[in-house]
C-alpha atoms as a PDB file:
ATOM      1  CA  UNK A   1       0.000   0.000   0.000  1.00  0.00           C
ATOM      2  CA  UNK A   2       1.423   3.406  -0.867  1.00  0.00           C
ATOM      3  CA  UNK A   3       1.632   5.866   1.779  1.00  0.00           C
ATOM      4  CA  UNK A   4       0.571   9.748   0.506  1.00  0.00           C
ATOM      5  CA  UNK A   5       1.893  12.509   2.268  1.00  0.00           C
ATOM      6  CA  UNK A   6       2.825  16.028   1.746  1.00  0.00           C
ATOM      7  CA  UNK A   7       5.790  17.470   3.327  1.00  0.00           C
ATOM      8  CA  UNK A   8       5.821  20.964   3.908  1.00  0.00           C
ATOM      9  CA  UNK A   9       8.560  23.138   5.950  1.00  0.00           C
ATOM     10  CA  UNK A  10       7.589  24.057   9.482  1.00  0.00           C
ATOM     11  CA  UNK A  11       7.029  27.425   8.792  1.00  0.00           C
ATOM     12  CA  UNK A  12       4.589  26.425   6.379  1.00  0.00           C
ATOM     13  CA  UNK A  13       2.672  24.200   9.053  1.00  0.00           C
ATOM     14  CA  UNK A  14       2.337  26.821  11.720  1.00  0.00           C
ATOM     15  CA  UNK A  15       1.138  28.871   8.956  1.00  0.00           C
ATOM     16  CA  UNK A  16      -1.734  26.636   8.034  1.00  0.00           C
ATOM     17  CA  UNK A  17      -2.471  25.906  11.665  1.00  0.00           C
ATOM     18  CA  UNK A  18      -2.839  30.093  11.752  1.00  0.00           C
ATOM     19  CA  UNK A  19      -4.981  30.099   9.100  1.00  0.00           C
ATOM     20  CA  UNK A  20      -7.729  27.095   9.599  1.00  0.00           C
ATOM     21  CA  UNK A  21      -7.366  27.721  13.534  1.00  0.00           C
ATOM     22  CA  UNK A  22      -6.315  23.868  14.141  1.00  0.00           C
ATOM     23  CA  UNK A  23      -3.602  22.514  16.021  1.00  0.00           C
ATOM     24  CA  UNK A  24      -0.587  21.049  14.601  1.00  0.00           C
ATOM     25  CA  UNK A  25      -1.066  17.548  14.992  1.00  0.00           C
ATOM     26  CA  UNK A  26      -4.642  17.935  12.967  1.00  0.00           C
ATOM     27  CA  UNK A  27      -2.894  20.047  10.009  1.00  0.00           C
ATOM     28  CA  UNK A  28       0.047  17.411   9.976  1.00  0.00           C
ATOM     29  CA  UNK A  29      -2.859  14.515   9.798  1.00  0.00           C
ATOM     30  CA  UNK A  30      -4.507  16.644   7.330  1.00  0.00           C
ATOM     31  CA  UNK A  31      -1.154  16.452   5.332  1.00  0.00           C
ATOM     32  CA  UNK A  32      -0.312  12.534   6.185  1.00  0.00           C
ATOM     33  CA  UNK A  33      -3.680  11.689   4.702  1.00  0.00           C
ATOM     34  CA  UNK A  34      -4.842  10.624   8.182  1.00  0.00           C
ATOM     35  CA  UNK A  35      -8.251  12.606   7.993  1.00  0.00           C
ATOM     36  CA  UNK A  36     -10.343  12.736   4.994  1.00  0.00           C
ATOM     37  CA  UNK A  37     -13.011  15.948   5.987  1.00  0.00           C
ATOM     38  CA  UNK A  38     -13.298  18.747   3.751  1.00  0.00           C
ATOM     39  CA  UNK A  39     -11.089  21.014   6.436  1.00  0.00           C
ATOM     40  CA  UNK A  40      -8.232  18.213   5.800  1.00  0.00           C
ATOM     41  CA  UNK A  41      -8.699  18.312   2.134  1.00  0.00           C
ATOM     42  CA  UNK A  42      -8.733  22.752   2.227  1.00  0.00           C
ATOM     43  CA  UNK A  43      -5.783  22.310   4.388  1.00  0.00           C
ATOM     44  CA  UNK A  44      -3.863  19.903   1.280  1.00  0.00           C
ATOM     45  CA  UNK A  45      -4.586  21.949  -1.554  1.00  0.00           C
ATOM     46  CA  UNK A  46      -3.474  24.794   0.779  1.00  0.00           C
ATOM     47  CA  UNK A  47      -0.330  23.363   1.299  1.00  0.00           C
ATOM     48  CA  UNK A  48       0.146  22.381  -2.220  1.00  0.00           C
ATOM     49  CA  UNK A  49      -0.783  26.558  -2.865  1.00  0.00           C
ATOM     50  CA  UNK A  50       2.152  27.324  -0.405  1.00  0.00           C
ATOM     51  CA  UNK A  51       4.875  24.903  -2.377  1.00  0.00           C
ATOM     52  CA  UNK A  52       3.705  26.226  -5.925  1.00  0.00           C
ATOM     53  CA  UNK A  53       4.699  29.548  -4.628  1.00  0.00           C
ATOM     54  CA  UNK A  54       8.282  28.533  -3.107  1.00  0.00           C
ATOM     55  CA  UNK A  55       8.529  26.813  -6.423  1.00  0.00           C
ATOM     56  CA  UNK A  56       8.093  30.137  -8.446  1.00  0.00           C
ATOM     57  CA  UNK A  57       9.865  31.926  -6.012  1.00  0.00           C
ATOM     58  CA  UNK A  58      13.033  29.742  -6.382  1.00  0.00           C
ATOM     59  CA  UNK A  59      12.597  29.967 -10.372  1.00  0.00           C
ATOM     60  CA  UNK A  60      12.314  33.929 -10.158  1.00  0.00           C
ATOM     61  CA  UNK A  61      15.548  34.039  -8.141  1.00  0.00           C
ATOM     62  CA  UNK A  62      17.528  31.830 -10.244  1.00  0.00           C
ATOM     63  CA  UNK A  63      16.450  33.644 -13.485  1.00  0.00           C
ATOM     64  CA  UNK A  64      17.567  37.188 -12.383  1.00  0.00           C
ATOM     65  CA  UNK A  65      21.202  35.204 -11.474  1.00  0.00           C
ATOM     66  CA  UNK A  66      21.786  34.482 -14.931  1.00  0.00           C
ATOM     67  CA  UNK A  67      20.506  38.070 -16.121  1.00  0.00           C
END
């Protein structure tokens, strides 16, 4: 059986535990695939959100090195 998780900096977790007011052991359940409610799923695609946007962060940064 595969085992889905998303793994997000700590930073980011306290940051979604800020936003949907739950602790960190439910957003890092949320994340492990543990719970299955429609908070657990916002939280997910929230996380995902957070990585997209290191992820274009990162590219912006390494494009104005080579300018």
């Amino acid at each position: 059986m595969k085992n889905n998780r998303i793994n997000i900096s700590s930073t980011m977790k306290k940051q979604l535990v800020k936003e949907f007011s739950k602790s960190l052991q439910a957003v890092q359940m949320s994340l492990d695939f543990v719970f299955n409610s429609d908070s657990a799923k916002a939280i997910r695609e929230r996380a995902k959100e957070l990585l997209q946007e290191e992820i274009t962060k990162i590219e912006n940064e390494t494009k104005e090195e080579e300018v």
